[in-house]
Protein backbone atom coordinates (compact mmCIF):
# COMPACT_ATOMS: atom_id res chain seq x y z
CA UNK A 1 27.77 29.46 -5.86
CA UNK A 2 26.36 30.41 -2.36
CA UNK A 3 23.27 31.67 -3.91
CA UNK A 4 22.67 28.57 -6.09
CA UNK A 5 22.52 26.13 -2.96
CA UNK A 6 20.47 28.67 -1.04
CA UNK A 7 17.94 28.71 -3.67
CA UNK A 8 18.28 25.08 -4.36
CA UNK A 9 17.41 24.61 -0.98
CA UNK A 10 14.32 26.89 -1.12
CA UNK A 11 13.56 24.79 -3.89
CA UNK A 12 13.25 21.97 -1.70
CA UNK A 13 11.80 23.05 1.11
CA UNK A 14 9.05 23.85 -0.89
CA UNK A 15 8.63 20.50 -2.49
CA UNK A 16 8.35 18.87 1.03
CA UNK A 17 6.40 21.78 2.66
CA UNK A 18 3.67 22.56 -0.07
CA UNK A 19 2.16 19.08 0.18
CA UNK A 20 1.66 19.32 3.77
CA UNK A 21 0.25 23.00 3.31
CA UNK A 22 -2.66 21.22 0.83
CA UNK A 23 -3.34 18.54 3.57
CA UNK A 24 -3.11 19.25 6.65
CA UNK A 25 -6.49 18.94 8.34
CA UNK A 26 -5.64 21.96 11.22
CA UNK A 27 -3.57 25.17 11.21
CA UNK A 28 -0.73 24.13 10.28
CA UNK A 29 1.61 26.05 13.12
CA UNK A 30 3.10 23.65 15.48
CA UNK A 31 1.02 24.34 18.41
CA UNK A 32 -2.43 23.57 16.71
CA UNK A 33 -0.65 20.45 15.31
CA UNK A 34 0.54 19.33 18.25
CA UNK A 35 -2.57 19.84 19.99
CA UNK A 36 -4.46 18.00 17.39
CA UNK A 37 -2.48 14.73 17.58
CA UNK A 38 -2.87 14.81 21.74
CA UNK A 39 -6.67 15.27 21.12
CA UNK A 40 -7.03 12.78 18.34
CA UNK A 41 -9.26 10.16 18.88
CA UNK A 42 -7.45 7.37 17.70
CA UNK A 43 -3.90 5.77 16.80
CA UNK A 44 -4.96 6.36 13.25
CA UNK A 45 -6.46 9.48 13.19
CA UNK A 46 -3.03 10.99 15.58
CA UNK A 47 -0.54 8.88 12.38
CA UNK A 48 -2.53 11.12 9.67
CA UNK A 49 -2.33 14.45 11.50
CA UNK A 50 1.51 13.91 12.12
CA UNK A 51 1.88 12.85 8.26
CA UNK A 52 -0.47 15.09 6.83
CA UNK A 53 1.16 17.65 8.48
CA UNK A 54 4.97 16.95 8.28
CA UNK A 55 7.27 19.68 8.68
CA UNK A 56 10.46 17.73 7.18
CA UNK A 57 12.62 18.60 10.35
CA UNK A 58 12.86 17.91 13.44
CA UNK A 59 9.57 18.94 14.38
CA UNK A 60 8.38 15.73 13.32
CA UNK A 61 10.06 14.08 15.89
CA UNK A 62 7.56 15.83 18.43
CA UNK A 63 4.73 14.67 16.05
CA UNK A 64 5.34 11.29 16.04
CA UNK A 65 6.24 10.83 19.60
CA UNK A 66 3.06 12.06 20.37
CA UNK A 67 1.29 10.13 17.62
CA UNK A 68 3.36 7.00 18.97
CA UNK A 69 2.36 7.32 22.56
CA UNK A 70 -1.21 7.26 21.31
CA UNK A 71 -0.72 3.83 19.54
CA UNK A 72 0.72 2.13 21.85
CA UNK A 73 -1.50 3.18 24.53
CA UNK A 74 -4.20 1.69 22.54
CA UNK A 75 -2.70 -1.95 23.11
CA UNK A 76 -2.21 -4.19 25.78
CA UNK A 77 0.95 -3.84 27.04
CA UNK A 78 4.15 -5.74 25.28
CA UNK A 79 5.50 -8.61 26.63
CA UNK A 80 8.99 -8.30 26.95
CA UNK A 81 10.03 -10.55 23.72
CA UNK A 82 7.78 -7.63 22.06
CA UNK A 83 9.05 -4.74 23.74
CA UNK A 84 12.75 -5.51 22.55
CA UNK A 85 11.94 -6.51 19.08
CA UNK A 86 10.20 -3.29 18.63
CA UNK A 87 12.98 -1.42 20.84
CA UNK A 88 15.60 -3.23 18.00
CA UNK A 89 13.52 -1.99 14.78
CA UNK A 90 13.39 1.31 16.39
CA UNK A 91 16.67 1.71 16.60
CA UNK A 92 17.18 0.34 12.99
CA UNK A 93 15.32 3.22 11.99
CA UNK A 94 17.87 5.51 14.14
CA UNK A 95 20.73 3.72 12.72
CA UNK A 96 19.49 4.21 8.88
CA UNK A 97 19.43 7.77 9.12
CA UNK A 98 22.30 8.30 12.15
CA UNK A 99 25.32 9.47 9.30
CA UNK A 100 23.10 11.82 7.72
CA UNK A 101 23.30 15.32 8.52
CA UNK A 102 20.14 17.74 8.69
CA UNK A 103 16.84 17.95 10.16
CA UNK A 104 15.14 16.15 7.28
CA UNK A 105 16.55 13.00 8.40
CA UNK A 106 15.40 13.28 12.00
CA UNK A 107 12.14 13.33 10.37
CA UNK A 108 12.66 10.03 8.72
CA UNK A 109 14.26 8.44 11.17
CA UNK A 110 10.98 9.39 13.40
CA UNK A 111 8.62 8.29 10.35
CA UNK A 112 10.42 5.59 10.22
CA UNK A 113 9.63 4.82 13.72
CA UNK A 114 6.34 5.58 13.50
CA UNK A 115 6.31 2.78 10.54
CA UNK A 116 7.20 0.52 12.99
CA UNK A 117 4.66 1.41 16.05
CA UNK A 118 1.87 1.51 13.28
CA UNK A 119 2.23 -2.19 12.30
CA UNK A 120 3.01 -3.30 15.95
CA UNK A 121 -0.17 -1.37 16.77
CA UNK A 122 -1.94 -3.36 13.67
CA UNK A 123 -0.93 -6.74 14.74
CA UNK A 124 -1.47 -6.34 18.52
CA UNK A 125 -4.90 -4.52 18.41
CA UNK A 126 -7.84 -6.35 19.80
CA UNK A 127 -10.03 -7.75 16.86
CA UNK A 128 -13.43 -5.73 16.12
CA UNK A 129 -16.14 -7.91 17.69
CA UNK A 130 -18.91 -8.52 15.51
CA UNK A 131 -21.96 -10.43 16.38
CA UNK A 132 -23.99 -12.00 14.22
């Protein structure tokens, strides 16, 4: 029975893992990720590495703090009827995943997040300028 849920979980791991193998756009090793998300140019380009390169555990956590920190660094800062609205849907992320057990649902609890910062980042970003 033992050896049924071990491989099971193999079987998983797999599933989630393989994808990331095919797309991640660095080494994937959690140093070269991490290193690419701190270097990334932009809020966008730091949300693909972190997705691209998902570990499904609680390494994610790491990748989307750092992706998050580059988001909201790119806006101006919240006022505080924005702070706490996006402090509450955080949590509601937290909160979804909070009676789950495993380090797959840290990681969507933090993509969940990371949801969250990615539209706040979207509707708070300054407007291209374009002249005519």
């Amino acid at each position: 029975m033992m050896h049924y849920h071990l491989t099971a979980f193999r079987a998983l791991t797999l599933l989630w893992v393989s994808p990331a193998l095919a797309n991640c756009p660095v080494d994937f090793n959690f140093g070269s990720i991490v290193t690419s998300i701190e270097q990334a140019d932009t809020c966008e380009q730091g949300i693909n590495i972190a997705r691209q390169c998902a570990f499904g555990s609680t390494a994610d956590v790491m990748f989307v703090n750092l992706a998050s920190e580059k988001c909201l660094t790119e806006i101006a800062p919240l006022t505080c009827n924005q702070q706490t609205a996006l402090d509450d849907l955080r949590q509601q992320c937290r909160d979804k995943y909070a009676e789950f057990e495993g380090t797959i649902y840290r990681s969507f609890a933090a993509f969940c997040e990371l949801e969250v910062i990615e539209a706040f980042h979207s509707a708070l970003s300054d407007p291209i300028d374009m002249e005519f």
